[in-house]
C-alpha atoms as a PDB file:
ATOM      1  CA  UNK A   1     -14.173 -14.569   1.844  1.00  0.00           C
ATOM      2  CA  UNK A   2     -16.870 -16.209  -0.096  1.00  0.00           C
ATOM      3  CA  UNK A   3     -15.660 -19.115  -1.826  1.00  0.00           C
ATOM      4  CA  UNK A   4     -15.091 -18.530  -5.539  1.00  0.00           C
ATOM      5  CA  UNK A   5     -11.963 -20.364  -6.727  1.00  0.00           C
ATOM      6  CA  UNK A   6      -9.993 -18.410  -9.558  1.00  0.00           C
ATOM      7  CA  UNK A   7      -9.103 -20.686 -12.866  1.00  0.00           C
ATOM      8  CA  UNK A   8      -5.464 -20.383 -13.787  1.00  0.00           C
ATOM      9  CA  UNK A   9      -4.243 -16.728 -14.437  1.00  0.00           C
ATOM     10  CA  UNK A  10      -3.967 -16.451 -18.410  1.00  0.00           C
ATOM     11  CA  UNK A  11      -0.371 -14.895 -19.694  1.00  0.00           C
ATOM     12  CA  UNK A  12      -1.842 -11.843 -20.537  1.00  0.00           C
ATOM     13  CA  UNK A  13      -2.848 -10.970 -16.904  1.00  0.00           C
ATOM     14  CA  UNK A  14       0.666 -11.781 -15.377  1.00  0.00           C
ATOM     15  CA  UNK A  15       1.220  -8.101 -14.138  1.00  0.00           C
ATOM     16  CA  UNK A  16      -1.461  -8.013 -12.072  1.00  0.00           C
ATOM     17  CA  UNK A  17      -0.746 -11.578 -10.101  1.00  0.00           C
ATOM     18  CA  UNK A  18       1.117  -9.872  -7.691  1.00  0.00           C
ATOM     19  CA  UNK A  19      -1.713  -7.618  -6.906  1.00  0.00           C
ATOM     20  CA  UNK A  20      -4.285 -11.068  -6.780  1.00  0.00           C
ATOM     21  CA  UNK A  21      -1.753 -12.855  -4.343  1.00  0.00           C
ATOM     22  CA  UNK A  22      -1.431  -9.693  -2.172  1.00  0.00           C
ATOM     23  CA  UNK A  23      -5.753  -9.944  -2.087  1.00  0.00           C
ATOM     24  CA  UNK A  24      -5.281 -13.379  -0.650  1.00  0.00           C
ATOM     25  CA  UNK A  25      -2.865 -12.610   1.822  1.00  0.00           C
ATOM     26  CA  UNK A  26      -4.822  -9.980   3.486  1.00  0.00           C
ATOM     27  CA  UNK A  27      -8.111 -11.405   2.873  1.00  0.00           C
ATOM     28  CA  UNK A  28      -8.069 -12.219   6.882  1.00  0.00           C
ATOM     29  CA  UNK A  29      -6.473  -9.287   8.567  1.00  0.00           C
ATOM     30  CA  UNK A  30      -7.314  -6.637   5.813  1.00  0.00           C
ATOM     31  CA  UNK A  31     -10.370  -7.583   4.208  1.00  0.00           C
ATOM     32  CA  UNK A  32     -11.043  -4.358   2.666  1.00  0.00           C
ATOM     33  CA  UNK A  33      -7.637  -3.252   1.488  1.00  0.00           C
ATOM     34  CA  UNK A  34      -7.832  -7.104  -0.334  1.00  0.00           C
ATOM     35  CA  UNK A  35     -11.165  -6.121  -1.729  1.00  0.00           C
ATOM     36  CA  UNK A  36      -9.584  -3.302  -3.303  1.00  0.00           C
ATOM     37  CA  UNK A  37      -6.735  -5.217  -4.476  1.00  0.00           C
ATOM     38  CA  UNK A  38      -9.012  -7.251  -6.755  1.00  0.00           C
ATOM     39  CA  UNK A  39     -11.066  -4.309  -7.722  1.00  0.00           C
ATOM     40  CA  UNK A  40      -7.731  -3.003  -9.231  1.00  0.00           C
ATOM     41  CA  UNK A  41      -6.918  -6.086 -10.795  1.00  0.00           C
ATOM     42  CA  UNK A  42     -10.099  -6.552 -12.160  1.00  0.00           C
ATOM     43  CA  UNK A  43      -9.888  -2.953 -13.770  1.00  0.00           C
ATOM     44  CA  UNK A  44      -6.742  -3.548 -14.856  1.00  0.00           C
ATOM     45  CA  UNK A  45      -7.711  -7.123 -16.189  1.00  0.00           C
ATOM     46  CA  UNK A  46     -10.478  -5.401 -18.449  1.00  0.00           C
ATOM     47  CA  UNK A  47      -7.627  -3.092 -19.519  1.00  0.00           C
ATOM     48  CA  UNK A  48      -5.675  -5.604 -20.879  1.00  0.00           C
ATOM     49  CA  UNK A  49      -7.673  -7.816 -22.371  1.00  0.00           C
ATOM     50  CA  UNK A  50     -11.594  -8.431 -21.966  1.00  0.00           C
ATOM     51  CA  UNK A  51     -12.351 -10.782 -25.426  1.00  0.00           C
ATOM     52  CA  UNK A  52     -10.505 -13.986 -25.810  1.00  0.00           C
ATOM     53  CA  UNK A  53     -12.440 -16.979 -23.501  1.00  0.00           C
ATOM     54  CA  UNK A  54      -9.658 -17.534 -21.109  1.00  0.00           C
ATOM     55  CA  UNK A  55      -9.653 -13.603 -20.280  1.00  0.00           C
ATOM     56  CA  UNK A  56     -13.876 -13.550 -19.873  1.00  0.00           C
ATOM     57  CA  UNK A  57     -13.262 -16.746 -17.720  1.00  0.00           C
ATOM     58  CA  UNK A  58     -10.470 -15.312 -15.034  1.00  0.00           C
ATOM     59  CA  UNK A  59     -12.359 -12.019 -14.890  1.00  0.00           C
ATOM     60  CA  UNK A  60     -15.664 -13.415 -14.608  1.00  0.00           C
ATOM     61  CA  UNK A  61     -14.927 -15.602 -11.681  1.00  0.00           C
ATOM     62  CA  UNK A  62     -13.119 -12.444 -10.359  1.00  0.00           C
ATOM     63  CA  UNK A  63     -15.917 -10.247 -10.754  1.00  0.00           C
ATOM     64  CA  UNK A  64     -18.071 -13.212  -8.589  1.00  0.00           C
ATOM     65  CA  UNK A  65     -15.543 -12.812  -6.097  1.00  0.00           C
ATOM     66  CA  UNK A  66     -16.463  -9.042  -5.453  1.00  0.00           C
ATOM     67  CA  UNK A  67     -19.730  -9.567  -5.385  1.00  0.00           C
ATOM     68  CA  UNK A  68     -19.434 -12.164  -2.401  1.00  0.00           C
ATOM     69  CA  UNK A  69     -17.103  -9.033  -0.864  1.00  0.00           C
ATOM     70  CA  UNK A  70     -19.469  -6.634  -1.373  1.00  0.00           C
ATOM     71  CA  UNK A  71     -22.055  -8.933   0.533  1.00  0.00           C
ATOM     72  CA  UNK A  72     -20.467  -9.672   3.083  1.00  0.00           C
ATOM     73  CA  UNK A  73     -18.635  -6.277   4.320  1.00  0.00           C
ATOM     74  CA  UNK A  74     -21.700  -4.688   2.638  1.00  0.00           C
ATOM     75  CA  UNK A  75     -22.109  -2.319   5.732  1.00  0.00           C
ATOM     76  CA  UNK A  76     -18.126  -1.298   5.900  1.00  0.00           C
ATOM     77  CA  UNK A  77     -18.195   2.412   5.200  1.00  0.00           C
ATOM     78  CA  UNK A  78     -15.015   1.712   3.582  1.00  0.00           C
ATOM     79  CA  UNK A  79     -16.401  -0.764   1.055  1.00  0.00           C
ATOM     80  CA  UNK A  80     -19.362   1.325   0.237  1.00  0.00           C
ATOM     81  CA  UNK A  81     -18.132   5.024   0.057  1.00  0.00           C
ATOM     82  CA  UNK A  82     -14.869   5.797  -1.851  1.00  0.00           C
ATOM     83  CA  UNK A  83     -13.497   8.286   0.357  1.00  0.00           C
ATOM     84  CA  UNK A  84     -13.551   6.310   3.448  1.00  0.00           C
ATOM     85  CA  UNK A  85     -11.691   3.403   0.964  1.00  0.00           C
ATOM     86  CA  UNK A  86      -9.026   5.038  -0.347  1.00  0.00           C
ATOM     87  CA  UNK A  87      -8.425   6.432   3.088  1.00  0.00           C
ATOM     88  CA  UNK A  88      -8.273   3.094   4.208  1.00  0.00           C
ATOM     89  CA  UNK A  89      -6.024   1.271   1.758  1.00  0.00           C
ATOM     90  CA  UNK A  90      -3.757   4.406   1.483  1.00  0.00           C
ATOM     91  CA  UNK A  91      -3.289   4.337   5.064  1.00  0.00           C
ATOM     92  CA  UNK A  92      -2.210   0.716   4.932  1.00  0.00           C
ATOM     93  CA  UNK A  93       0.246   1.503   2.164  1.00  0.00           C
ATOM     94  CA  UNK A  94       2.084   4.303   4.004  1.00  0.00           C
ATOM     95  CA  UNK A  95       2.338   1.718   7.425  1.00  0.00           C
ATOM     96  CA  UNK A  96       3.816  -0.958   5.142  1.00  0.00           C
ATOM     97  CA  UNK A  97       6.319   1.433   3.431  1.00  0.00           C
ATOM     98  CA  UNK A  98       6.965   3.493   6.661  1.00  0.00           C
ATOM     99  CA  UNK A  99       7.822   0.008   8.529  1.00  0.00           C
ATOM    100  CA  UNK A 100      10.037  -1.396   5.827  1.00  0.00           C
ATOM    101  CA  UNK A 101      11.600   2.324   5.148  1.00  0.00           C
ATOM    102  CA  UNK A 102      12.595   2.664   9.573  1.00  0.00           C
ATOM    103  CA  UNK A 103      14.107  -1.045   9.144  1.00  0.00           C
ATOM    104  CA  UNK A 104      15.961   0.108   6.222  1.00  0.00           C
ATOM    105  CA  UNK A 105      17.207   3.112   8.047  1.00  0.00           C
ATOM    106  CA  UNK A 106      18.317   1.133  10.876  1.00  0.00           C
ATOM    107  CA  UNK A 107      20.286  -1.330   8.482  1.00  0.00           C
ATOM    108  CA  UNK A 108      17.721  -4.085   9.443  1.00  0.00           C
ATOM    109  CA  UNK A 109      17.829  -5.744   6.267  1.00  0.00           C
ATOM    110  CA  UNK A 110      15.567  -9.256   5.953  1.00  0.00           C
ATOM    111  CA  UNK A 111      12.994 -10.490   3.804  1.00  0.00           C
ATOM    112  CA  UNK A 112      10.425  -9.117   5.717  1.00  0.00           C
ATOM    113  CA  UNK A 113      11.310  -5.925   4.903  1.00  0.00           C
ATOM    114  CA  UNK A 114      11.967  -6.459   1.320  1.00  0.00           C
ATOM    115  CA  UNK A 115       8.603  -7.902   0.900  1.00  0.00           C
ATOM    116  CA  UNK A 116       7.397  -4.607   2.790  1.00  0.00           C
ATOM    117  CA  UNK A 117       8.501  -2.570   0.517  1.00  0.00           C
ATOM    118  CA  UNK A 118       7.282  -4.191  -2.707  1.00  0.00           C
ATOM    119  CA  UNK A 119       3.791  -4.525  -1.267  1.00  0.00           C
ATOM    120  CA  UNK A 120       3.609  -1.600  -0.510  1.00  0.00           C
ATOM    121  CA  UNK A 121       4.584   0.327  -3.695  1.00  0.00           C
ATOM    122  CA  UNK A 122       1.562  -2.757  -4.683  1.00  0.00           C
ATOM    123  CA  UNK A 123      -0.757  -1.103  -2.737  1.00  0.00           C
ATOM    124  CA  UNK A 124       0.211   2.460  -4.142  1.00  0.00           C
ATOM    125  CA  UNK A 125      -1.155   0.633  -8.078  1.00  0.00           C
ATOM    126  CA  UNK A 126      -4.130  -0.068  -5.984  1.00  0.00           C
ATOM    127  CA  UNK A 127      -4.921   3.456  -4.723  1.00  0.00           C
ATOM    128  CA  UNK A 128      -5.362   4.866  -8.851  1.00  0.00           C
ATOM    129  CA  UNK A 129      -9.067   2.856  -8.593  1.00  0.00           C
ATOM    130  CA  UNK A 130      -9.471   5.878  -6.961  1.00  0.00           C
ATOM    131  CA  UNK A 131      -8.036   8.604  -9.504  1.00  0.00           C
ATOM    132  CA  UNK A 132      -4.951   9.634 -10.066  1.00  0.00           C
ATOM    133  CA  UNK A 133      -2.127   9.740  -7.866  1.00  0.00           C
ATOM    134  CA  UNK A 134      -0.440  12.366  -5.895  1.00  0.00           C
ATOM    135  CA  UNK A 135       3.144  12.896  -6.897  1.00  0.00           C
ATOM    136  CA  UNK A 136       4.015  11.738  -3.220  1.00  0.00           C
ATOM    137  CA  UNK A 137       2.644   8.350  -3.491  1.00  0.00           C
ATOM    138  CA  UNK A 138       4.693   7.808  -7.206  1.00  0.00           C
ATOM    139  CA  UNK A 139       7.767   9.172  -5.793  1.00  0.00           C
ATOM    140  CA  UNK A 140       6.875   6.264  -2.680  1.00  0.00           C
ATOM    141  CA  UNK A 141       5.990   3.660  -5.219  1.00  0.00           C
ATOM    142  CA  UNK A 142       8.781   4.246  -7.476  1.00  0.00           C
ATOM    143  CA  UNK A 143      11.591   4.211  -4.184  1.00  0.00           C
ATOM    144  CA  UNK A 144       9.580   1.089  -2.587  1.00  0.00           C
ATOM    145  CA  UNK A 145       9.855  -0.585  -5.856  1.00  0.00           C
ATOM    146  CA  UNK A 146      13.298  -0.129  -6.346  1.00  0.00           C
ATOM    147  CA  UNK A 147      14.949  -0.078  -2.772  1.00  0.00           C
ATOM    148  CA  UNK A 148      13.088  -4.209  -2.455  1.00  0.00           C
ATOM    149  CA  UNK A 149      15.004  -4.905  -5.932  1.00  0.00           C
ATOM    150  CA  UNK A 150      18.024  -3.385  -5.002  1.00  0.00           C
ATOM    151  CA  UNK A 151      17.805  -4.847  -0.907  1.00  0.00           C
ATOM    152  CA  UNK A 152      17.199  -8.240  -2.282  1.00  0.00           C
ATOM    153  CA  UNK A 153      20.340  -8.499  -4.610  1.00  0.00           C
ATOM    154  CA  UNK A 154      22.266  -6.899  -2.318  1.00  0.00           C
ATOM    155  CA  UNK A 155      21.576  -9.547   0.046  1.00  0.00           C
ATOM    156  CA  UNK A 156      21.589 -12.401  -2.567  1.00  0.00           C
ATOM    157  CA  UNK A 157      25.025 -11.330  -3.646  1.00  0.00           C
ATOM    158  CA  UNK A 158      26.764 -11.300   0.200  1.00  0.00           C
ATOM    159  CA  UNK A 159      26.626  -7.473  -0.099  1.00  0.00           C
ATOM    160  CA  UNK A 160      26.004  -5.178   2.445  1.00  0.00           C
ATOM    161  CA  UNK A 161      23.078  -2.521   1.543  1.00  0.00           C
ATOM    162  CA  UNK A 162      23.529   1.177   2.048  1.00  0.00           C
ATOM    163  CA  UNK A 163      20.527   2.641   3.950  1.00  0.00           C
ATOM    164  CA  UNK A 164      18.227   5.055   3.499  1.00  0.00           C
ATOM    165  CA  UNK A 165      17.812   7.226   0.057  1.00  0.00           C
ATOM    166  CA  UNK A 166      20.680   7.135  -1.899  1.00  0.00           C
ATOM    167  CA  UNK A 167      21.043   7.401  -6.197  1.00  0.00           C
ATOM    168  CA  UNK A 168      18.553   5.157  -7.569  1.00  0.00           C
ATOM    169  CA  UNK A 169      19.842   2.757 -10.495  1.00  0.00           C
ATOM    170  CA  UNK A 170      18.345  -0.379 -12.611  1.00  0.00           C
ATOM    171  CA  UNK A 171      17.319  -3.327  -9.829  1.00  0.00           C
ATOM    172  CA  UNK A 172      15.793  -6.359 -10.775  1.00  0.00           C
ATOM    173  CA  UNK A 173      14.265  -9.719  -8.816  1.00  0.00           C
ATOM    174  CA  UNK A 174      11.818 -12.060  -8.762  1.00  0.00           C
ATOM    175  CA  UNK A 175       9.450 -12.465  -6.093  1.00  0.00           C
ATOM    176  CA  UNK A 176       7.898 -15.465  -6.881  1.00  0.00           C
ATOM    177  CA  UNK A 177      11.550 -17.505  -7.121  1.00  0.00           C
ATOM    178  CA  UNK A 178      12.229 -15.591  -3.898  1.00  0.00           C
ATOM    179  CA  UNK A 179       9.532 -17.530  -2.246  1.00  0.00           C
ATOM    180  CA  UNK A 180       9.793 -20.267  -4.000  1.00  0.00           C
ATOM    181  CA  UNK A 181      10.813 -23.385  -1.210  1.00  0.00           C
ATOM    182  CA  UNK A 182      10.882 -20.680   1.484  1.00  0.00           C
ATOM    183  CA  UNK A 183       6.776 -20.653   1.708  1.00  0.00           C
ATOM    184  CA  UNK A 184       4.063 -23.290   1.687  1.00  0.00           C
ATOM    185  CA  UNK A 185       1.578 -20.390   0.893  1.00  0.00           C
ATOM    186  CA  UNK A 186      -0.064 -20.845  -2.842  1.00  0.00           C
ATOM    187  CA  UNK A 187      -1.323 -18.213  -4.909  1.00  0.00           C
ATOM    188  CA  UNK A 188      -5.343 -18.712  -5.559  1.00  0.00           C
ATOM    189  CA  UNK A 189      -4.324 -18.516  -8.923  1.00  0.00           C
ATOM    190  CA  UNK A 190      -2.139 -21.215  -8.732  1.00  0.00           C
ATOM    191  CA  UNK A 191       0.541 -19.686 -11.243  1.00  0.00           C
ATOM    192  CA  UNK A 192       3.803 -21.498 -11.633  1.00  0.00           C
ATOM    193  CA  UNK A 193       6.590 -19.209 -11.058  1.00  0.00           C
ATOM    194  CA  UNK A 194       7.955 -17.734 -13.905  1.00  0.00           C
ATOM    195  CA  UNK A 195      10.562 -15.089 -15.284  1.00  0.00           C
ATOM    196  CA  UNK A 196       7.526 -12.902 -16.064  1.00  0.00           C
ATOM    197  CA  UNK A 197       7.051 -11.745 -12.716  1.00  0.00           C
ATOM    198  CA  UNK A 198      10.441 -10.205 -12.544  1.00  0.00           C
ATOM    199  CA  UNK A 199      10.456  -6.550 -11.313  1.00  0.00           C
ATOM    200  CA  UNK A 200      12.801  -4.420 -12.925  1.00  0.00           C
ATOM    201  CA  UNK A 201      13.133  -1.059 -10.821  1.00  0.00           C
ATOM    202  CA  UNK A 202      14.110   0.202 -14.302  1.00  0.00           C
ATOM    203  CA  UNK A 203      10.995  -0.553 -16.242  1.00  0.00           C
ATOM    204  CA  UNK A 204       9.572   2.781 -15.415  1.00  0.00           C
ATOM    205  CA  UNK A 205      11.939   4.098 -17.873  1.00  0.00           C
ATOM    206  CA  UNK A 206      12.919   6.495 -14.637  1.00  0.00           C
ATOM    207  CA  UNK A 207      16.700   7.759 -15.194  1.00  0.00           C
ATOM    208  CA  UNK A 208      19.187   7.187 -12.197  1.00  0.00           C
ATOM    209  CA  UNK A 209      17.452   9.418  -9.510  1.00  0.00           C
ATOM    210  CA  UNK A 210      18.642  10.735  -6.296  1.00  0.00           C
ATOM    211  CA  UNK A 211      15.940  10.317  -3.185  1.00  0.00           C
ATOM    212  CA  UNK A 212      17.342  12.218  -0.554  1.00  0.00           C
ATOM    213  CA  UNK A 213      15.115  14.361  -0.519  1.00  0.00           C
ATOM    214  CA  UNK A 214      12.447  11.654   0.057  1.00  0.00           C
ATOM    215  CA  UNK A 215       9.172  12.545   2.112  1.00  0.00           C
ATOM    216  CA  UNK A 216       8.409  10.347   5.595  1.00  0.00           C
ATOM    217  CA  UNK A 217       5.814  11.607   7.885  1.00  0.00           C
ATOM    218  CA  UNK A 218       7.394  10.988  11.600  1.00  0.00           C
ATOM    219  CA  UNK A 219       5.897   8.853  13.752  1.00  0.00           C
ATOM    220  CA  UNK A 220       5.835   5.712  11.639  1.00  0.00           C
ATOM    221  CA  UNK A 221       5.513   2.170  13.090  1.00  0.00           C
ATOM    222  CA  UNK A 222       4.452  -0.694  11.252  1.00  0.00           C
ATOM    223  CA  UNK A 223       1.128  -1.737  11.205  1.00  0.00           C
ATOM    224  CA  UNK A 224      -0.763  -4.201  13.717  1.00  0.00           C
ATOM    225  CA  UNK A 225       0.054  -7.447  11.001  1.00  0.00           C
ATOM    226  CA  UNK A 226       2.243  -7.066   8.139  1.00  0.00           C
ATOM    227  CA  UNK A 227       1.362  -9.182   5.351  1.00  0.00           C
ATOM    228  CA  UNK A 228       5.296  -9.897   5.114  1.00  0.00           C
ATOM    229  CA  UNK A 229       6.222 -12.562   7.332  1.00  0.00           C
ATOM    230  CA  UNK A 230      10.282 -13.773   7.845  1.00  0.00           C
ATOM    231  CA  UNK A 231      10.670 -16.652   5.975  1.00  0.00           C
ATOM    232  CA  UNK A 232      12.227 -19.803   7.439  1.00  0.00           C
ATOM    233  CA  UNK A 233      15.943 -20.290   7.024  1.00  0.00           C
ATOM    234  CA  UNK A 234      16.791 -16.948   6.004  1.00  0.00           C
ATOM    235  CA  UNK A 235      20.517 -16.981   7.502  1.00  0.00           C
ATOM    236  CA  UNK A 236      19.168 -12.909   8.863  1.00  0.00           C
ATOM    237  CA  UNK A 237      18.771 -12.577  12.128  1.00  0.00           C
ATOM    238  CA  UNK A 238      15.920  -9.958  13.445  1.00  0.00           C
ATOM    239  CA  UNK A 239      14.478  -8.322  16.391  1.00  0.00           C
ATOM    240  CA  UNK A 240      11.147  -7.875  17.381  1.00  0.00           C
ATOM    241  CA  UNK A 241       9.699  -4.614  15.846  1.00  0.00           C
ATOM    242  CA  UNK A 242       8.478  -2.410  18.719  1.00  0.00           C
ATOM    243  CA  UNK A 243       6.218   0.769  17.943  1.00  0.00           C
ATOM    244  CA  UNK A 244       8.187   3.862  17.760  1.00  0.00           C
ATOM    245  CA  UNK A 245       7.624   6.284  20.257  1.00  0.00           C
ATOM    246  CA  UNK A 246       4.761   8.822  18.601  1.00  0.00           C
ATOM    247  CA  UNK A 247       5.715  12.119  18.650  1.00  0.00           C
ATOM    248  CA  UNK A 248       2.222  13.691  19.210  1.00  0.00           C
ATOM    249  CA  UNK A 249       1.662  17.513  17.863  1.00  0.00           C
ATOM    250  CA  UNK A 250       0.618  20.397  20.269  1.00  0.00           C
ATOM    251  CA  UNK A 251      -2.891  21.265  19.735  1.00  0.00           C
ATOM    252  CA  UNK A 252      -2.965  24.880  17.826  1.00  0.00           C
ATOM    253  CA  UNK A 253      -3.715  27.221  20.126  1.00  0.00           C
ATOM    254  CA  UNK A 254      -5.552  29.217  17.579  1.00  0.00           C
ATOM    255  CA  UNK A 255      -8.019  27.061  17.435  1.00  0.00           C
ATOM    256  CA  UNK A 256      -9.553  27.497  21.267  1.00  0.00           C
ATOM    257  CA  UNK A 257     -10.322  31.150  20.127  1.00  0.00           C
ATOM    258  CA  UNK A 258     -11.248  30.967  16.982  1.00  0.00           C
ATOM    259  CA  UNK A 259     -14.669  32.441  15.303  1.00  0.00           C
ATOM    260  CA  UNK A 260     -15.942  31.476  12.181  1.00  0.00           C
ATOM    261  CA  UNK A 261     -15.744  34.832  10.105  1.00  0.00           C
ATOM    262  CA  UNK A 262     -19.052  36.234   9.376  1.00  0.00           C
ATOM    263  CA  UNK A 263     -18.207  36.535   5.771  1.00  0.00           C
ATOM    264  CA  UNK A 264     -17.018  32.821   5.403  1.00  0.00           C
ATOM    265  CA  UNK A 265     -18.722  30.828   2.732  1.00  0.00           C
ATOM    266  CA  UNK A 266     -17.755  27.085   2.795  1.00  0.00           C
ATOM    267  CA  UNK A 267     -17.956  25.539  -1.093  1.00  0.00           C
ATOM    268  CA  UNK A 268     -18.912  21.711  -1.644  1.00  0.00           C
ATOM    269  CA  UNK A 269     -15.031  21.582  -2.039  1.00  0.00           C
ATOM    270  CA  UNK A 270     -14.221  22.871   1.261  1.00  0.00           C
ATOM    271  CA  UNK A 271     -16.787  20.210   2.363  1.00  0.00           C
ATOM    272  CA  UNK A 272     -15.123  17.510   0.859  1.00  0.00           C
ATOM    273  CA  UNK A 273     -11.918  18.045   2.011  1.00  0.00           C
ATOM    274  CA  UNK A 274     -12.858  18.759   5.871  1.00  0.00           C
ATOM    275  CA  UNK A 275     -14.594  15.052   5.017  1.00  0.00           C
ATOM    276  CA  UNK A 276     -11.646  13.753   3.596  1.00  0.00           C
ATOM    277  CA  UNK A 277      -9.502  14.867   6.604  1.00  0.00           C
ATOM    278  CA  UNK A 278     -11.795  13.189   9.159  1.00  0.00           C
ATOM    279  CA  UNK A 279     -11.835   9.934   7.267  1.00  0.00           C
ATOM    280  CA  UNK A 280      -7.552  10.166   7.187  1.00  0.00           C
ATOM    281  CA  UNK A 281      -8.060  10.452  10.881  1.00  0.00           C
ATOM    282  CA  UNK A 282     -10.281   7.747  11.466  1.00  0.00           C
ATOM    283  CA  UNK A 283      -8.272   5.690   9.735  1.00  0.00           C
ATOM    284  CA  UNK A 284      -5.188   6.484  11.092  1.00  0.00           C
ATOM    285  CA  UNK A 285      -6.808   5.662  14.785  1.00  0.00           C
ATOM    286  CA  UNK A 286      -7.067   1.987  13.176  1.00  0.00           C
ATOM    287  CA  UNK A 287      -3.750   2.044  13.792  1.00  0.00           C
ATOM    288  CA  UNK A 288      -3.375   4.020  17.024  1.00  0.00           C
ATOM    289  CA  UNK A 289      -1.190   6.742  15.068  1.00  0.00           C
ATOM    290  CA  UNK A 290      -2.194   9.599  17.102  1.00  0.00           C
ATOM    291  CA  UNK A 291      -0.304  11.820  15.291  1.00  0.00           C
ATOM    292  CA  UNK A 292      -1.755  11.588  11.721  1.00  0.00           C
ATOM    293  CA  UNK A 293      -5.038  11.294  13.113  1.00  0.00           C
ATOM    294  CA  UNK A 294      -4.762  14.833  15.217  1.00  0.00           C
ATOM    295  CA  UNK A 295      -3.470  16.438  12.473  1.00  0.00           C
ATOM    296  CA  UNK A 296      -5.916  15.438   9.865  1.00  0.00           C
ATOM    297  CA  UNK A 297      -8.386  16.543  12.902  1.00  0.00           C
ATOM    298  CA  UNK A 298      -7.365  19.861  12.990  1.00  0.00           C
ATOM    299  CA  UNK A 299      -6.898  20.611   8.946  1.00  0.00           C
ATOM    300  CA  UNK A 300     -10.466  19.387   9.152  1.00  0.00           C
ATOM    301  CA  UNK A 301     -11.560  22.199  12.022  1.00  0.00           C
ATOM    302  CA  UNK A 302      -9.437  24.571  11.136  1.00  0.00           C
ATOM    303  CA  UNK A 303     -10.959  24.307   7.253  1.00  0.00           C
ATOM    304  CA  UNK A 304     -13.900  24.462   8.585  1.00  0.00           C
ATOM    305  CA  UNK A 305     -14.077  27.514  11.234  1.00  0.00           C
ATOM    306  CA  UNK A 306     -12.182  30.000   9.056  1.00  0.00           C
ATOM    307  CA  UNK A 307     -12.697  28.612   5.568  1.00  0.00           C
ATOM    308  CA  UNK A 308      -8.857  28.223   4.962  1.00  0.00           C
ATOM    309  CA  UNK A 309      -6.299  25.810   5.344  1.00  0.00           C
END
């Protein structure tokens, strides 16, 4: 990553730090989901507050930053078409929260898991650069959010978590004073930690909510390098996370002896979306889920040779 050194974060920007310190983490393994990460922040940045000198400072320096990105990954489809990026960094997302959401289930609870989940419901802000989100991805970003608050307290108060989706209450925590003496690791923005950065699960002004019902494709494994590491020291003891065994779907038969309909008219829509499905698929192979990418494969022929989905 080009070498651009951020001044210190003013106070008005302090809910997108998170997002700015996630960038850094990944700028080595996940150079384009980090790209995005300040592309959000940036957007969000202007947002807030574009005017006083401080502000026009931070964002300019962050705006020289992208540049240097855009340089240098300049020829990264997933840089330099949308599609292919939100593909990308939604992709990511889902790993992170699938990998903390399988610990969770298996009442493997650790920082590593904790931090999981609150990057990725990070990751979900990250994806409306994009457009708007699905109602999947808010119902994932408002359980991530709240199952790391109410994981870490649990934990922090000798309590014993109750796995999986259960009734969803008021958590709160504070990242930063999680790390704090557990991690060497400083934040390019160099921001002192401070009671600002607390999460509170209930400042989505979301009443108490039951997630049963919650969504998980199958399959799930976390991803090659999880920007969550286990912090020294942690008194929780952990395994090493093997890939789940991948359920991979039959092949529709249908789709050997199917004929494109004579009378079959594909729209720039259908286009899109038999597009969109390829790129989910590529991604996916990025990290050798077989099963999302086959069936994103298949929506994409089957879309395509019969004009439906």
């Amino acid at each position: 990553m080009a070498a651009t050194a951020l001044p210190p974060l003013p106070p008005q920007f302090k809910s997108i730090q998170h997002h700015l310190r996630t960038a850094q983490e990944l700028d080595k393994r996940e150079p384009v989901v980090a790209y995005y990460c300040r592309l959000y922040a940036m957007q969000t940045g202007m947002k807030i507050d574009s005017k006083t000198p401080e502000c026009r400072k931070f964002l300019s320096k962050l705006m020289d930053q992208l540049e240097a990105m855009k340089k240098q990954f300049g020829d990264n489809e997933a840089i330099t078409q949308e599609i292919v990026g939100s593909a990308h960094v939604e992709n990511y997302a889902l790993k992170m929260f699938l990998y903390a959401d399988n610990e969770d289930r298996a009442g493997q609870f650790h920082k590593n898991m904790i931090k999981s989940f609150y990057t990725a419901s990070l990751l979900i802000d990250v994806l409306t650069v994009f457009g708007e989100l699905s109602e999947e991805n808010v119902q994932h970003r408002k359980y991530a959010r709240w199952k790391a608050a109410y994981i870490h307290n649990c934990l922090k108060n000798g309590e014993t978590p109750q796995p999986g989706p259960i009734g969803m209450e008021g958590e709160t925590f504070d990242l930063e004073r999680e790390e704090a003496g557990s991690s060497s690791h400083q934040s390019g923005t160099n921001q002192p930690a401070s009671s600002s950065s607390t999460y509170e699960a209930s400042n989505t002004n979301t009443p108490a909510s039951n997630f049963t019902g919650i969504q998980v494709p199958p399959g799930a494994h976390a991803p090659a390098n999880t920007p969550a590491e286990v912090p020294h020291n942690t008194g929780v003891t952990t395994n090493t996370i093997q890939p789940a065994p991948q359920n991979i779907p039959l092949v529709d038969p249908s789709l050997y002896s199917a004929q494109s309909a004579g009378e079959v008219r594909l729209t720039p829509e259908d286009f899109a979306r038999a597009q969109k499905y390829c790129k989910y698929a590529g991604s996916a192979l990025q990290y050798e889920d077989v099963s999302t990418a086959v069936q994103n494969l298949q929506k994409a022929l089957k879309l395509l040779i019969t004009g439906r989905e």
